[in-house]
PDB file of N, CA and C in Angstrom:
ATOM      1  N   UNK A   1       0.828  -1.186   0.000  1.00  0.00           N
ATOM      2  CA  UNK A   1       0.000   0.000   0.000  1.00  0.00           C
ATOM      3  C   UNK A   1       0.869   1.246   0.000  1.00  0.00           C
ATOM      4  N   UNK A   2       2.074   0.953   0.893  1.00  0.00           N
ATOM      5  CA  UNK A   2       3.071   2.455   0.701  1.00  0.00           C
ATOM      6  C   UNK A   2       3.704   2.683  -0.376  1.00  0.00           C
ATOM      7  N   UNK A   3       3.867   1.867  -1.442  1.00  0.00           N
ATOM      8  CA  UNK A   3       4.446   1.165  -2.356  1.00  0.00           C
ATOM      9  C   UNK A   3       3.596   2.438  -3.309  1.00  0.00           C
ATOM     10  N   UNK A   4       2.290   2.208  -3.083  1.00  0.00           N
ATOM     11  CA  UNK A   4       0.867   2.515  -4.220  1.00  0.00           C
ATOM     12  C   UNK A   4       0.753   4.188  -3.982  1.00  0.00           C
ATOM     13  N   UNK A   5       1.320   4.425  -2.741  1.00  0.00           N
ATOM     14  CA  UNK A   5       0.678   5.913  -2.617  1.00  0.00           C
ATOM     15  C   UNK A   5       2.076   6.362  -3.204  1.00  0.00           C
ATOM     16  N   UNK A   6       3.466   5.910  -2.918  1.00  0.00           N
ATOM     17  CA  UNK A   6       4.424   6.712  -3.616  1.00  0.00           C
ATOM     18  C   UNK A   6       4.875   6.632  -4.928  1.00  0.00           C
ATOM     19  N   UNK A   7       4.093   5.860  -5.526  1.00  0.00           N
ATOM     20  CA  UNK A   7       3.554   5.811  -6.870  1.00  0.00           C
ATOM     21  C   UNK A   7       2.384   6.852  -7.783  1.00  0.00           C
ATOM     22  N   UNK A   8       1.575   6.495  -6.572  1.00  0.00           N
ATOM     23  CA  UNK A   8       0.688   7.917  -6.981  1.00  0.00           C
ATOM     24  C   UNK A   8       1.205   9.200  -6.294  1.00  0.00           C
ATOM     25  N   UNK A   9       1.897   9.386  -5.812  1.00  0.00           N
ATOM     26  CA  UNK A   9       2.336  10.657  -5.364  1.00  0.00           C
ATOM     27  C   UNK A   9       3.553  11.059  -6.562  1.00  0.00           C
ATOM     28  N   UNK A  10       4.117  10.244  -6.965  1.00  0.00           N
ATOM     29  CA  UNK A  10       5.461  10.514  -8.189  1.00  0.00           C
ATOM     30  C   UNK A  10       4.461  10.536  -9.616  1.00  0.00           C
ATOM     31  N   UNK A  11       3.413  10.191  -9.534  1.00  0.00           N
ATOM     32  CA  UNK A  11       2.513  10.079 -10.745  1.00  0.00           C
ATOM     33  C   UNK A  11       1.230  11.731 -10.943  1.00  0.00           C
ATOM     34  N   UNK A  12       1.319  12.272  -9.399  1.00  0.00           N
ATOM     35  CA  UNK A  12       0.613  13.213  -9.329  1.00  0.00           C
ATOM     36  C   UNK A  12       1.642  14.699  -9.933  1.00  0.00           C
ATOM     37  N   UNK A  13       2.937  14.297  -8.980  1.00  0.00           N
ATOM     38  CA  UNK A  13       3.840  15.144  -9.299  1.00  0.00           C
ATOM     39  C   UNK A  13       4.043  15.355 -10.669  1.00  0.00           C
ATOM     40  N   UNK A  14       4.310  14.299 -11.177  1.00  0.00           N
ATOM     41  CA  UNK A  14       4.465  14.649 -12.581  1.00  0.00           C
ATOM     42  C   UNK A  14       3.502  15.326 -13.253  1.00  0.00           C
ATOM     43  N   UNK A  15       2.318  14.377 -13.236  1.00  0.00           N
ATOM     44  CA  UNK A  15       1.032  15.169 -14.270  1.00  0.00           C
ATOM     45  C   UNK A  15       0.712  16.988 -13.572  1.00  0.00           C
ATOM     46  N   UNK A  16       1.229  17.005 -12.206  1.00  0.00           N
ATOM     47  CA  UNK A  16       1.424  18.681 -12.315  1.00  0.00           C
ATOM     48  C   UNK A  16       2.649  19.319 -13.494  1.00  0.00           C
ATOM     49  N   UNK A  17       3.826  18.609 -12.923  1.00  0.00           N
ATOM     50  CA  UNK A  17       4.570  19.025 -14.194  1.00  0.00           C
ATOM     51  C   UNK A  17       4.255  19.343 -15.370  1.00  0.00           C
ATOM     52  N   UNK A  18       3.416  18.483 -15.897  1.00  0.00           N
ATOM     53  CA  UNK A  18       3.180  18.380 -17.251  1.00  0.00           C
ATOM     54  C   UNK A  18       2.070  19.483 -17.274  1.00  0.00           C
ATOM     55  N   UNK A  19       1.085  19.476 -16.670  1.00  0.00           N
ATOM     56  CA  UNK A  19      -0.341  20.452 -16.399  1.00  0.00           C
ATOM     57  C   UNK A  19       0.436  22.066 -16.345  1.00  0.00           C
ATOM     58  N   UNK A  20       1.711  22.359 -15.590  1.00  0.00           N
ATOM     59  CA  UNK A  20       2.026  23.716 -15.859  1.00  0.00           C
ATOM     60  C   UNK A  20       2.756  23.684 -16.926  1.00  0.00           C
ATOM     61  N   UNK A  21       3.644  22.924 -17.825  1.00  0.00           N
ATOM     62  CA  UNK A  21       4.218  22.854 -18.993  1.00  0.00           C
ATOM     63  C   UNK A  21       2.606  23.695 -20.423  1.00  0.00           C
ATOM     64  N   UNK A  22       1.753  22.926 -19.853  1.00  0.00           N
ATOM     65  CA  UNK A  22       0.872  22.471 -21.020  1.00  0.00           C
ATOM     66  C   UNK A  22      -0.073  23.975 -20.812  1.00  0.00           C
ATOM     67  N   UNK A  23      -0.151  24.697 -19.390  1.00  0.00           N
ATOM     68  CA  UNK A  23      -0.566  25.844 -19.502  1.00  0.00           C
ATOM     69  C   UNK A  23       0.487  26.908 -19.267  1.00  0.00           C
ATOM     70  N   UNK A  24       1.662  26.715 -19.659  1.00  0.00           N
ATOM     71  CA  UNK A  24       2.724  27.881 -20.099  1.00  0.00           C
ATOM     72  C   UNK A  24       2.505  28.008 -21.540  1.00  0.00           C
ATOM     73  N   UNK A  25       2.326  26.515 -22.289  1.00  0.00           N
ATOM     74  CA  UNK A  25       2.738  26.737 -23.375  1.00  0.00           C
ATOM     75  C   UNK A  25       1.342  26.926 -24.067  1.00  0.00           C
ATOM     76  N   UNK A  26      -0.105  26.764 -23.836  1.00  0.00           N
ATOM     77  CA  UNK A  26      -1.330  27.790 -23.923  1.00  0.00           C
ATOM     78  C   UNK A  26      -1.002  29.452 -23.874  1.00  0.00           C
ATOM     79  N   UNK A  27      -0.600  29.728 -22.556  1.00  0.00           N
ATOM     80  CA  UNK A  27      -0.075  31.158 -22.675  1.00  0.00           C
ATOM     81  C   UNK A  27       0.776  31.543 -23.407  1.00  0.00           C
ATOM     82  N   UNK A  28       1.829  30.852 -23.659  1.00  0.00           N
ATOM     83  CA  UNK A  28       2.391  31.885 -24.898  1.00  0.00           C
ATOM     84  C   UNK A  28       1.894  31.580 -26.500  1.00  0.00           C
ATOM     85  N   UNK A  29       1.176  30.476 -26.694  1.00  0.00           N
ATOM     86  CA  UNK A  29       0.157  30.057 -27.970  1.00  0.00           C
ATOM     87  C   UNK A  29      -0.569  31.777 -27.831  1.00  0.00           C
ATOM     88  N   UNK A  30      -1.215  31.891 -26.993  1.00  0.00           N
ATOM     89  CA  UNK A  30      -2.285  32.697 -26.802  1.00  0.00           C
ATOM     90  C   UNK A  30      -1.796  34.151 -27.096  1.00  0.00           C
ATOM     91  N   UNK A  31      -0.280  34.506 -26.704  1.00  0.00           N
ATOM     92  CA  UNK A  31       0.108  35.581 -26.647  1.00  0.00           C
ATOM     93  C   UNK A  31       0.408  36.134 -27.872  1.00  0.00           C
ATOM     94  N   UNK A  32       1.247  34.929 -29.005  1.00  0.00           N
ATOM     95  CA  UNK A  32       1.548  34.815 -30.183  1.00  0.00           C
ATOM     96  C   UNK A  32       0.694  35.246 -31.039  1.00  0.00           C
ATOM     97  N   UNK A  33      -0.889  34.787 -30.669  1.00  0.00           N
ATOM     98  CA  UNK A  33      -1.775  34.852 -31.497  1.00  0.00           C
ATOM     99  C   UNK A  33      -2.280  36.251 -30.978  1.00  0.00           C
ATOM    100  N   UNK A  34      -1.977  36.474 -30.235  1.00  0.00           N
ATOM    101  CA  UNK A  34      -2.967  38.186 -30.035  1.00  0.00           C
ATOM    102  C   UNK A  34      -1.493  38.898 -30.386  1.00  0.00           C
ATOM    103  N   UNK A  35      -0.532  39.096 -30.571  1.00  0.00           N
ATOM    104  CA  UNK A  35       0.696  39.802 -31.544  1.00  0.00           C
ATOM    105  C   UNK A  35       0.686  39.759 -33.103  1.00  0.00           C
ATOM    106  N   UNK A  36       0.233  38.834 -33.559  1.00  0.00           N
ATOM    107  CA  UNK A  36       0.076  38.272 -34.615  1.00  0.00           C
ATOM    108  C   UNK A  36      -1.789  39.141 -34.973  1.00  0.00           C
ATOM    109  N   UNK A  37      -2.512  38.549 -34.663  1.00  0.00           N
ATOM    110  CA  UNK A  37      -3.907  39.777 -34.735  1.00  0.00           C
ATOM    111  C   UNK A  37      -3.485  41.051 -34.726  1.00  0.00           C
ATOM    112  N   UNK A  38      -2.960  41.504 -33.953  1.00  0.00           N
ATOM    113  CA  UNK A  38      -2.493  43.120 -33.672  1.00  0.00           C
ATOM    114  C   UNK A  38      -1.442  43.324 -34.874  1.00  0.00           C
ATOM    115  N   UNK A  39      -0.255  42.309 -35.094  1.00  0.00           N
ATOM    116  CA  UNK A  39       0.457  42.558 -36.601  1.00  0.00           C
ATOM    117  C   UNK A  39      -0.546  42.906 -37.978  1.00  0.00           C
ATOM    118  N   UNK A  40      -1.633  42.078 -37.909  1.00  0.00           N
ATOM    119  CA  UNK A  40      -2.290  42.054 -39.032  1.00  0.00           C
ATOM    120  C   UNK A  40      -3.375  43.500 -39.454  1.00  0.00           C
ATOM    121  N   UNK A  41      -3.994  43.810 -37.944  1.00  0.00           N
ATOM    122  CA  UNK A  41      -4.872  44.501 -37.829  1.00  0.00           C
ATOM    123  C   UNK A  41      -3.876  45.988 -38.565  1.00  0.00           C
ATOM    124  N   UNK A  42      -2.532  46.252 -37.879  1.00  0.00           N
ATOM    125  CA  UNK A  42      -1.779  47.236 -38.661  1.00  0.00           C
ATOM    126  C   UNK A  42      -1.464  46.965 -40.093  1.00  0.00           C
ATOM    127  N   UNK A  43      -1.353  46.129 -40.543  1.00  0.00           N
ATOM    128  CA  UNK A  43      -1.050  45.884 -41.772  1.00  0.00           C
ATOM    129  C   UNK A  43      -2.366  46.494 -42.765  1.00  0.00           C
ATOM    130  N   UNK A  44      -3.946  46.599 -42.112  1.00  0.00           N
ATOM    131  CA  UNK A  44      -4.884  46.007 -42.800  1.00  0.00           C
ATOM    132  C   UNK A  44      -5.400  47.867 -42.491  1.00  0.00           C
ATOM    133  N   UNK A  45      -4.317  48.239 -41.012  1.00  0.00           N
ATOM    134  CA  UNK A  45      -4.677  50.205 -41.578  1.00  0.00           C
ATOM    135  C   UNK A  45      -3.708  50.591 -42.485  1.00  0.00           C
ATOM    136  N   UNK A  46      -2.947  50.147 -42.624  1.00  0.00           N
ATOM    137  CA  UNK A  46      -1.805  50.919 -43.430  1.00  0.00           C
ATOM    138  C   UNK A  46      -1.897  50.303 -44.804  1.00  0.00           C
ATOM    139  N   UNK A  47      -3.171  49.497 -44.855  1.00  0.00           N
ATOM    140  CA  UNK A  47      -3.101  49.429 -46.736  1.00  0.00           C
ATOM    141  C   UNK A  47      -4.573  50.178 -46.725  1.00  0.00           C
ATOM    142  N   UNK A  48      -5.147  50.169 -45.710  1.00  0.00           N
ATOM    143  CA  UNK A  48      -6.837  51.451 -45.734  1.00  0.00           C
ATOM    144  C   UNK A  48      -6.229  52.790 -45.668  1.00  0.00           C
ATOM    145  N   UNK A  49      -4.870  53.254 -45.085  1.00  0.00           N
ATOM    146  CA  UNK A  49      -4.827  54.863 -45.481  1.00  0.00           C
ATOM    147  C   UNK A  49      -4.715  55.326 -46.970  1.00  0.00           C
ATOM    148  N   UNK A  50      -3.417  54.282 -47.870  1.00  0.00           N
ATOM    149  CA  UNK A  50      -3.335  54.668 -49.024  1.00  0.00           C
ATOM    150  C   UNK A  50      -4.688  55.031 -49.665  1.00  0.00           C
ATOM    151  N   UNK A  51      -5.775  54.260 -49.658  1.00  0.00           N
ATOM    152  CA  UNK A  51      -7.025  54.302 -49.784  1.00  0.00           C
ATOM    153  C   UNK A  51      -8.025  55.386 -49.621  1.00  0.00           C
ATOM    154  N   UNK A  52      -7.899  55.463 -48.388  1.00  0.00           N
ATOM    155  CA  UNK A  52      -8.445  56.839 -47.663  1.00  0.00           C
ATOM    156  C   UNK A  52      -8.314  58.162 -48.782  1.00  0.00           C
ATOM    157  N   UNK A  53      -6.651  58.077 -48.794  1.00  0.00           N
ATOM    158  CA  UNK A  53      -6.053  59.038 -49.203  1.00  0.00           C
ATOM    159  C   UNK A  53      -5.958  59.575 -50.745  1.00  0.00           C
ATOM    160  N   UNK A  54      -6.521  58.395 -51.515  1.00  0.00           N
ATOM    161  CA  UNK A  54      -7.036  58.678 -52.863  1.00  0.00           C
ATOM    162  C   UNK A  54      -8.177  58.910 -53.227  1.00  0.00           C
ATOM    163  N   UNK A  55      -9.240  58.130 -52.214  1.00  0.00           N
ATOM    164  CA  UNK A  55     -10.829  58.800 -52.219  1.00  0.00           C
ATOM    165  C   UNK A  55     -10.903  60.501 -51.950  1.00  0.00           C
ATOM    166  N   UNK A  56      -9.963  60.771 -50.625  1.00  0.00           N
ATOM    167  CA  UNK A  56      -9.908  62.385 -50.737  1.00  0.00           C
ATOM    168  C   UNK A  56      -9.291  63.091 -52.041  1.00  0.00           C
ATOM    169  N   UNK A  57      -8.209  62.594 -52.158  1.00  0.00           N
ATOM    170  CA  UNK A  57      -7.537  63.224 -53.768  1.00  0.00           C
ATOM    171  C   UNK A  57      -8.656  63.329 -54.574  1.00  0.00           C
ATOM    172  N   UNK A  58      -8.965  62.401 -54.750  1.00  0.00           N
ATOM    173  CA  UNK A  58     -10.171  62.349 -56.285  1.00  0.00           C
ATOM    174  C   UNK A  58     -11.349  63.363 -55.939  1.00  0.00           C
ATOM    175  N   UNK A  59     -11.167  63.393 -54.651  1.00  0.00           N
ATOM    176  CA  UNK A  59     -12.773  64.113 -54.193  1.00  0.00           C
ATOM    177  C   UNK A  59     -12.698  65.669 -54.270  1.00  0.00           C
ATOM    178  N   UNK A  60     -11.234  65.981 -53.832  1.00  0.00           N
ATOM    179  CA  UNK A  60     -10.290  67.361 -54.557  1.00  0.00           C
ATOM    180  C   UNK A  60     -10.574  67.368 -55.895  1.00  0.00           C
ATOM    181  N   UNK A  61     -10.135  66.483 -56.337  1.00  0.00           N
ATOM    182  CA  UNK A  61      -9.719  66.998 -58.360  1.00  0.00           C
ATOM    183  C   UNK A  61     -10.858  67.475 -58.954  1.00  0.00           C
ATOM    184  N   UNK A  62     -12.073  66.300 -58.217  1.00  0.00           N
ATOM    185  CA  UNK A  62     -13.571  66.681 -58.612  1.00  0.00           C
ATOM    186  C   UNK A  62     -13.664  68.106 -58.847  1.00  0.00           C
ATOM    187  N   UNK A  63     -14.045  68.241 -57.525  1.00  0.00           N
ATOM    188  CA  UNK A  63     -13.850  69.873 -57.229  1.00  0.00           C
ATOM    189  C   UNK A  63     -13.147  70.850 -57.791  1.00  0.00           C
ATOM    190  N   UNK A  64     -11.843  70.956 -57.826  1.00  0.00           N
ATOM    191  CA  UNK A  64     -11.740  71.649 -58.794  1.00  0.00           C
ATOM    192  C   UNK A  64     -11.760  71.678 -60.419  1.00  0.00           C
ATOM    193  N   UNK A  65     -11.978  70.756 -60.741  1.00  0.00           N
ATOM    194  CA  UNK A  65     -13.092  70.337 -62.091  1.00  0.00           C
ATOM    195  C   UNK A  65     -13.953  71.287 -62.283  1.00  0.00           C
ATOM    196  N   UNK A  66     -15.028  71.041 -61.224  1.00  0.00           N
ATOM    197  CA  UNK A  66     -16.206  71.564 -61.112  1.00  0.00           C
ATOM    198  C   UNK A  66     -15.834  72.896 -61.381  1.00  0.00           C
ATOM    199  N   UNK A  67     -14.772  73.595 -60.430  1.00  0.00           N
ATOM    200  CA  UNK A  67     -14.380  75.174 -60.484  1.00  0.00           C
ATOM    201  C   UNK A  67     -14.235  75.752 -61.523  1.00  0.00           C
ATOM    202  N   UNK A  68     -13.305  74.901 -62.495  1.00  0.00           N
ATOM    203  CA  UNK A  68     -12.377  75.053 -63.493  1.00  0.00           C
ATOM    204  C   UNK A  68     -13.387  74.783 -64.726  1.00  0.00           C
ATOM    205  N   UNK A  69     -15.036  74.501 -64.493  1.00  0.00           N
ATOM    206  CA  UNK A  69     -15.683  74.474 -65.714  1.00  0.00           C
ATOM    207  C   UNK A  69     -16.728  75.360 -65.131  1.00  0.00           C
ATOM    208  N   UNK A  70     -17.178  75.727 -64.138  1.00  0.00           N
ATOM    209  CA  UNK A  70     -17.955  76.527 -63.665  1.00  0.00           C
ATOM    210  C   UNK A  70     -17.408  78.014 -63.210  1.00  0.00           C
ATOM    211  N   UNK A  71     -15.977  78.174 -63.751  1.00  0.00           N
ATOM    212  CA  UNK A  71     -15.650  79.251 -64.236  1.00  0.00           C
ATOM    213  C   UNK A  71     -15.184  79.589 -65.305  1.00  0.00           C
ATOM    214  N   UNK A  72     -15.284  78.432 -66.429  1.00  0.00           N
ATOM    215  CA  UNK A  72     -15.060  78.801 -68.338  1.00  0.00           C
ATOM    216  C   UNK A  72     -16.617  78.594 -68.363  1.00  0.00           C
ATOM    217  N   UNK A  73     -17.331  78.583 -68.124  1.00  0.00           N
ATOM    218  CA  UNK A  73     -18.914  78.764 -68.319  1.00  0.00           C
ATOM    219  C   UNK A  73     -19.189  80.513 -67.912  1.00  0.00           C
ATOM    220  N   UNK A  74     -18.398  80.570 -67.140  1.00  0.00           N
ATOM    221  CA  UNK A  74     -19.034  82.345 -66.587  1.00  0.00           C
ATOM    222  C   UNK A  74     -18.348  82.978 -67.813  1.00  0.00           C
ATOM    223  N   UNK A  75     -17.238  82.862 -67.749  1.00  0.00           N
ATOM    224  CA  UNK A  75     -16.183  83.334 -68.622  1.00  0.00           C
ATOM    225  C   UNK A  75     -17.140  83.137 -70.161  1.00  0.00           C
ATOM    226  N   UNK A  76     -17.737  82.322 -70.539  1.00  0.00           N
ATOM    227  CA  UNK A  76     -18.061  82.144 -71.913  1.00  0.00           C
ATOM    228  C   UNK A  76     -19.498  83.093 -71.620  1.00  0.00           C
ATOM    229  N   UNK A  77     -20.530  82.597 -70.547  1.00  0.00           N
ATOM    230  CA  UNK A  77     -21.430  83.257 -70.854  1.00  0.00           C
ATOM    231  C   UNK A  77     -20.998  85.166 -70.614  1.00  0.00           C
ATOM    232  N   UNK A  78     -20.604  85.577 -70.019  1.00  0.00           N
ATOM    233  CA  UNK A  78     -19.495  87.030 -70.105  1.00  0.00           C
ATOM    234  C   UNK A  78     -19.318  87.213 -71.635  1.00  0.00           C
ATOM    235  N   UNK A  79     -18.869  86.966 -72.162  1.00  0.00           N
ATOM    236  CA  UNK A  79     -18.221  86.731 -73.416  1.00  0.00           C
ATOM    237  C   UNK A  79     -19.407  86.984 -74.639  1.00  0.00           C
ATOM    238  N   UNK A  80     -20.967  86.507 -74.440  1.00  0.00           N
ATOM    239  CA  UNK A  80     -21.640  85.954 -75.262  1.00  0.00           C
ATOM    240  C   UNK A  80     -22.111  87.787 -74.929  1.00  0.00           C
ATOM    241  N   UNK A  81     -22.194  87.587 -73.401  1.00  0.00           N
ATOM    242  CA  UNK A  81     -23.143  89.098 -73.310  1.00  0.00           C
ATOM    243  C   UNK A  81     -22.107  90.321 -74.119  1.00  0.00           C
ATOM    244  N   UNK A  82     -20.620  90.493 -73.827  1.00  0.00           N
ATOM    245  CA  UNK A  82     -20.122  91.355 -74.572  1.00  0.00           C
ATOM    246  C   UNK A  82     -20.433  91.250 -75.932  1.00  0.00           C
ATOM    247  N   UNK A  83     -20.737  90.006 -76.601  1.00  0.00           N
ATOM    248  CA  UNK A  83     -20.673  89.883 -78.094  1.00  0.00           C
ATOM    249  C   UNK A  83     -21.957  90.900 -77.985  1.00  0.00           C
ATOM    250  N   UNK A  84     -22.692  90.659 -77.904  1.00  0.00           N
ATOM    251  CA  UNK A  84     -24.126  90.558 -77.647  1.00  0.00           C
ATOM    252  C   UNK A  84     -24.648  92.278 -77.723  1.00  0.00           C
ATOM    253  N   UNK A  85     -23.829  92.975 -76.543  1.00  0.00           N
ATOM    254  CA  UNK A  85     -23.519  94.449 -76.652  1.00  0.00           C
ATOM    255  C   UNK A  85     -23.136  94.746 -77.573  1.00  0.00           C
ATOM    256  N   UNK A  86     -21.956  94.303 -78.242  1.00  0.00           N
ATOM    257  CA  UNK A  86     -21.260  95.007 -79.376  1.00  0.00           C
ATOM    258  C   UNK A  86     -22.356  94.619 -80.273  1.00  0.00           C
ATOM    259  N   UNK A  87     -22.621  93.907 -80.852  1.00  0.00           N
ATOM    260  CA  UNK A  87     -23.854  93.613 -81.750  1.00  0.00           C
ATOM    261  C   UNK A  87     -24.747  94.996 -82.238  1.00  0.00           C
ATOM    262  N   UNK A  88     -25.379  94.762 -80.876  1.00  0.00           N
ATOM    263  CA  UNK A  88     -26.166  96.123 -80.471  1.00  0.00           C
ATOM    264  C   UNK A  88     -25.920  97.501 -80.680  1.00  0.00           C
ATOM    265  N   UNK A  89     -24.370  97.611 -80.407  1.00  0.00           N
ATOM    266  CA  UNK A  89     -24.432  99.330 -80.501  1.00  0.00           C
ATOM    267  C   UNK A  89     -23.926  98.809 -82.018  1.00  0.00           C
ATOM    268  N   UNK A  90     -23.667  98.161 -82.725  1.00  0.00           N
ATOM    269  CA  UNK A  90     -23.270  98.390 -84.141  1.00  0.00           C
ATOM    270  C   UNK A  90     -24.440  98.558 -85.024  1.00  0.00           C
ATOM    271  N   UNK A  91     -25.689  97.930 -84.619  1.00  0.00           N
ATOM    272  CA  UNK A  91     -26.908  97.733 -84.802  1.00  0.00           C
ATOM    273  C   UNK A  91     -27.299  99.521 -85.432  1.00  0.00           C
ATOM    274  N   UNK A  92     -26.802  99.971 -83.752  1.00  0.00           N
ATOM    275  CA  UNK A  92     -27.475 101.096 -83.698  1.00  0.00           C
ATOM    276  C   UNK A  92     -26.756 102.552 -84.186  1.00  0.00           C
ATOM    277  N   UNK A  93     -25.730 102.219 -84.236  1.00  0.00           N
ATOM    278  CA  UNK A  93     -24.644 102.860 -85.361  1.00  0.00           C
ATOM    279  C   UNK A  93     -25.133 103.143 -86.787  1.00  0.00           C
ATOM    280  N   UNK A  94     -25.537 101.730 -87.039  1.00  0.00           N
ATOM    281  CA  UNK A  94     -25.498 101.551 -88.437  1.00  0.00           C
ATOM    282  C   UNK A  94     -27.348 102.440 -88.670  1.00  0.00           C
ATOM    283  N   UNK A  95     -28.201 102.362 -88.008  1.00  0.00           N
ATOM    284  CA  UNK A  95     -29.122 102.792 -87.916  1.00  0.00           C
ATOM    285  C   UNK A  95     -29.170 104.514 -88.147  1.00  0.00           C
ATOM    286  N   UNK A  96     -28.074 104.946 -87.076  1.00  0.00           N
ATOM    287  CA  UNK A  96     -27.648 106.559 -87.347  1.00  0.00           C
ATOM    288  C   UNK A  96     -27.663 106.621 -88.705  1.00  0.00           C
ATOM    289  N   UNK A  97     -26.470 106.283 -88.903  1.00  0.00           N
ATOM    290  CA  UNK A  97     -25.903 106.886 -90.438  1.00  0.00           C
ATOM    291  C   UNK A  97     -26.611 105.768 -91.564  1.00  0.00           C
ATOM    292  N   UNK A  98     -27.713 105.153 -91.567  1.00  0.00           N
ATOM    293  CA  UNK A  98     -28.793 105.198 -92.532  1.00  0.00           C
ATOM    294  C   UNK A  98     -29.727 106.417 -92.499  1.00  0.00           C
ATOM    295  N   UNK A  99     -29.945 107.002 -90.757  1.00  0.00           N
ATOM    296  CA  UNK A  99     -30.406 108.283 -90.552  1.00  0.00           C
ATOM    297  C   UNK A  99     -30.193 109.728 -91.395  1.00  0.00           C
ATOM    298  N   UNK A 100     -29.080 109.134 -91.252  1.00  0.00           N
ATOM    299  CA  UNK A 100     -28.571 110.519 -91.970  1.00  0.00           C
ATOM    300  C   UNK A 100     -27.982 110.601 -93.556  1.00  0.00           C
ATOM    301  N   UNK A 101     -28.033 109.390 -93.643  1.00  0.00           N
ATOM    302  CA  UNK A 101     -27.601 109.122 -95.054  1.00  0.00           C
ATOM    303  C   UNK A 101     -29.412 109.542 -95.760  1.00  0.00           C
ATOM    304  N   UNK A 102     -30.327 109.293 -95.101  1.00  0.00           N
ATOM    305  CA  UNK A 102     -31.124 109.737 -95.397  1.00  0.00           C
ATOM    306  C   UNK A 102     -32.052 111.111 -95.694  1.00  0.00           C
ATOM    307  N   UNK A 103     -31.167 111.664 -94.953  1.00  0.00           N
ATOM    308  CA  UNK A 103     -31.776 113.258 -94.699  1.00  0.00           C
ATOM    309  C   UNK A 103     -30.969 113.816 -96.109  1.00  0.00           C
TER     310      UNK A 103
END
């Protein structure tokens, strides 16, 4: 019987051994894998800024697009009204001196 308990006592010892082996090496499994998540998670902002950063660009260029034709539109309609004047007083030029070509 003393035989049996220091058998199970060298058999307990061990399977503790082994039981903190087996939850050291859980903890650093565990640690690996949350370094490794956190590696990835940076990897996965730093290919979303390039990203970011061309949706804003483009969202700029738009814009000044927009500027850059919504000010050759002023510029043209400007343009149409000067024609438009000159037209007019030549109109009315030419009207005089039929005036008077008439008298």
């Amino acid at each position: 019987m003393g035989q049996q308990k220091q058998t199970n006592s060298k058999l307990q010892e061990r399977n503790d051994g082994l039981q903190k082996q087996v939850n050291e090496l859980v903890q650093q499994l565990q640690e690996q894998q949350r370094q490794q998540q956190e590696k990835m998670e940076r990897q996965l902002e730093q290919m979303e800024e390039p990203r970011q950063q061309e949706k804003e660009d483009m969202k700029q260029q738009r814009e000044r697009e927009r500027e850059k034709s919504k000010k050759q539109m002023e510029r043209m309609h400007r343009q149409r009204e000067e024609e438009r004047e000159e037209t007019k007083h030549q109109l009315e030029q030419q009207k005089e001196i039929i005036a008077l070509l008439k008298q």
